[in-house]
C-alpha atoms as a PDB file:
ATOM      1  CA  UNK A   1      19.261 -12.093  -1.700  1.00  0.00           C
ATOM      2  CA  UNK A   2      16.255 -10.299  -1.433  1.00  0.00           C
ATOM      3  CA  UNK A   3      14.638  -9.435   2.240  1.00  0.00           C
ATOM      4  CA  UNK A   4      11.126  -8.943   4.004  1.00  0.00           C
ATOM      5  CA  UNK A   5       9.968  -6.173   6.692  1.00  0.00           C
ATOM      6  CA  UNK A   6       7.395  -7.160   9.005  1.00  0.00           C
ATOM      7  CA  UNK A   7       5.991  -4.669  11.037  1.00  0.00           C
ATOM      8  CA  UNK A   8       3.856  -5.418  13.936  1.00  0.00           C
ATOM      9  CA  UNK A   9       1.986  -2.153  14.453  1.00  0.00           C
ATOM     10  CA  UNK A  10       1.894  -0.617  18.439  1.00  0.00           C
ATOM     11  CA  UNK A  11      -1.175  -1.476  19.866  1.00  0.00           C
ATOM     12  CA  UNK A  12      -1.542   1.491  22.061  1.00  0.00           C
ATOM     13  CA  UNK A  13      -1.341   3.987  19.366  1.00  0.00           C
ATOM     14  CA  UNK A  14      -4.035   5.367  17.451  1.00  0.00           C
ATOM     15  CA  UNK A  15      -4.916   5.803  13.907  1.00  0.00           C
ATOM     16  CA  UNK A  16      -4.895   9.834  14.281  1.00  0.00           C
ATOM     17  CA  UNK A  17      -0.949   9.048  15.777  1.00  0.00           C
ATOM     18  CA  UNK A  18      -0.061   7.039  12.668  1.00  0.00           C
ATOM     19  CA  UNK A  19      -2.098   9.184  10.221  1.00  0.00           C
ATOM     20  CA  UNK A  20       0.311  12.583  12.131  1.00  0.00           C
ATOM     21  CA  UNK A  21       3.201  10.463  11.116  1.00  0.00           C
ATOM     22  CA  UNK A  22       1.936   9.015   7.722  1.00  0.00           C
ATOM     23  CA  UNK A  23       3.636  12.192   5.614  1.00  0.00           C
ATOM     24  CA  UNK A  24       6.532  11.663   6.689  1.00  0.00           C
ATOM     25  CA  UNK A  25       6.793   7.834   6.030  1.00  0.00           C
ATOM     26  CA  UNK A  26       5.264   8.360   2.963  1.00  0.00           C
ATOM     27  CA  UNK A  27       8.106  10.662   1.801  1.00  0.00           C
ATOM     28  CA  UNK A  28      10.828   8.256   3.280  1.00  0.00           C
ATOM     29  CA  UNK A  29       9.458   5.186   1.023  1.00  0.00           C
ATOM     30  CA  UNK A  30       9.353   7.060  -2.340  1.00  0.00           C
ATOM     31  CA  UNK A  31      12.731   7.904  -1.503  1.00  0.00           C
ATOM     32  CA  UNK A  32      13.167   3.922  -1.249  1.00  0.00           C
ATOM     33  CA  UNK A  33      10.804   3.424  -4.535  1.00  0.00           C
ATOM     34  CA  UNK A  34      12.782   5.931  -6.804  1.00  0.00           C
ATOM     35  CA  UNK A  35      15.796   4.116  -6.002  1.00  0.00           C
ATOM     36  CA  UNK A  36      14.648   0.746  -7.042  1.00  0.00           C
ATOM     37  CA  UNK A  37      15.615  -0.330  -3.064  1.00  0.00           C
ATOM     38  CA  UNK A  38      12.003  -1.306  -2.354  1.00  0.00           C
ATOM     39  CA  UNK A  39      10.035  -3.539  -4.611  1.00  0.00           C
ATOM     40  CA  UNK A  40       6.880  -3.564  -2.747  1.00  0.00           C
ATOM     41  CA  UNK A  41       4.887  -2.746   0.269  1.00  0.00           C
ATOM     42  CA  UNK A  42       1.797  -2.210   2.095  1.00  0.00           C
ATOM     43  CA  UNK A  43      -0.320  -3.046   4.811  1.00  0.00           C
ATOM     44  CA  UNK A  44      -2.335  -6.539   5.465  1.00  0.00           C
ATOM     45  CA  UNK A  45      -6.027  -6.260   4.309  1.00  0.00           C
ATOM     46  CA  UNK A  46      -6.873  -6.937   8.100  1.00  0.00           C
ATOM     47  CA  UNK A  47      -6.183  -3.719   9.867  1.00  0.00           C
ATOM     48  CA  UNK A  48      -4.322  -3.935  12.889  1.00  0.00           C
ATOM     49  CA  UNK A  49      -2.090  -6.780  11.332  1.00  0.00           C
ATOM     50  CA  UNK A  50       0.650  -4.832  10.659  1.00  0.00           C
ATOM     51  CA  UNK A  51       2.915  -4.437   7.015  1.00  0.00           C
ATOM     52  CA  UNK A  52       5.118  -5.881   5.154  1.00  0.00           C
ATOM     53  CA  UNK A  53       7.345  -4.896   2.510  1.00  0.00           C
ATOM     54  CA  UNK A  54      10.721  -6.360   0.072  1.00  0.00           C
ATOM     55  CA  UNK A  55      13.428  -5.207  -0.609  1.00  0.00           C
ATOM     56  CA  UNK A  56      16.268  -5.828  -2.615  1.00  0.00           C
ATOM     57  CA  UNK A  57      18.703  -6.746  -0.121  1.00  0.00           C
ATOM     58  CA  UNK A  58      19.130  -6.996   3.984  1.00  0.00           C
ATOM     59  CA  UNK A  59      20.570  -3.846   3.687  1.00  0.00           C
ATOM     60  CA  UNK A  60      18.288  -1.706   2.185  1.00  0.00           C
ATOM     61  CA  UNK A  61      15.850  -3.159   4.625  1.00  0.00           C
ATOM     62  CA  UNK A  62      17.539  -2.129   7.639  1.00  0.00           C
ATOM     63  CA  UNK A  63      18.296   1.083   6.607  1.00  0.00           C
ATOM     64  CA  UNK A  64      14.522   1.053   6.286  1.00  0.00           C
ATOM     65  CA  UNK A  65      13.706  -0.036   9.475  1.00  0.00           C
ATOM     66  CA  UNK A  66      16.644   2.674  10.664  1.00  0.00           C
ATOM     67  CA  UNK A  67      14.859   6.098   8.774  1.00  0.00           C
ATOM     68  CA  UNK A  68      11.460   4.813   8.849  1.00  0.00           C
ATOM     69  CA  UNK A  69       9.639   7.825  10.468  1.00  0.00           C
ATOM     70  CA  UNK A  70       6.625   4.663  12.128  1.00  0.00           C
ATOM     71  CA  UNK A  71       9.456   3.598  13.975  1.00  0.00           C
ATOM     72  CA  UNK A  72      11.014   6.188  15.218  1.00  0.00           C
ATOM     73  CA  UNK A  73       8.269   7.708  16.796  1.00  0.00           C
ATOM     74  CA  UNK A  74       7.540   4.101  18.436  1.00  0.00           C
ATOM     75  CA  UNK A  75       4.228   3.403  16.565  1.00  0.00           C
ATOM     76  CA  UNK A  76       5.798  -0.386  15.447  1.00  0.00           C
ATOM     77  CA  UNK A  77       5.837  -2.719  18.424  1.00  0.00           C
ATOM     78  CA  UNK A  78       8.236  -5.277  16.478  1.00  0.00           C
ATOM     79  CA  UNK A  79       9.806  -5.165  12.863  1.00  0.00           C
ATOM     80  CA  UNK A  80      11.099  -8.722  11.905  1.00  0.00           C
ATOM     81  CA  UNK A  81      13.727  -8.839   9.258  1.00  0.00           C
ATOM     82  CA  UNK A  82      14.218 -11.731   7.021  1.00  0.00           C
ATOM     83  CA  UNK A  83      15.800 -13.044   4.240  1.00  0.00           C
ATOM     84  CA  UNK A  84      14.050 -14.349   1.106  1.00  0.00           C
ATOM     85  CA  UNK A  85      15.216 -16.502  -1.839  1.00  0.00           C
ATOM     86  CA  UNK A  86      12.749 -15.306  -4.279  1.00  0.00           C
ATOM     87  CA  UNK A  87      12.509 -18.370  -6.969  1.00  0.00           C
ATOM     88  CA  UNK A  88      11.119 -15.932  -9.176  1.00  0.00           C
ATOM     89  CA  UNK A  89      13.693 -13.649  -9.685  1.00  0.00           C
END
């Protein structure tokens, strides 16, 4: 079964904090991408209103959530992890 991040961003960080970071989580996901263990992600069009992204199993996602460089450094207030029966699929 397939499974969703949320990410609620820190709302006492900055943009220039994130942006420091940014690199780094951008290298961790194409790790994730090249692997086929992400399927999609991004930020909500609303800035400030966090990210999401799906994966291709719980466990992918929380090693995620584990590595991700945002966290880590304490710029996500809250991740949410849930799973998602994609009808699609």
């Amino acid at each position: 079964m397939k499974a969703v991040v949320f990410y609620e961003h820190a709302t006492d960080k900055s943009m220039d904090e994130f942006m420091a970071v940014f690199p780094r989580h951008e290298e961790f996901e194409a790790e994730f991408i090249k692997s086929g263990r992400v399927l999609g992600t991004g930020a909500f069009a609303n800035a400030g209103e966090g990210a999401m992204a799906i994966f291709v199993d719980r466990q992918a996602a929380e090693d995620f959530v584990n590595g991700d460089p945002f966290v880590q450094e304490g710029l996500i207030a809250k991740t949410t992890i849930r799973e998602w029966n994609d009808e699609l699929a």
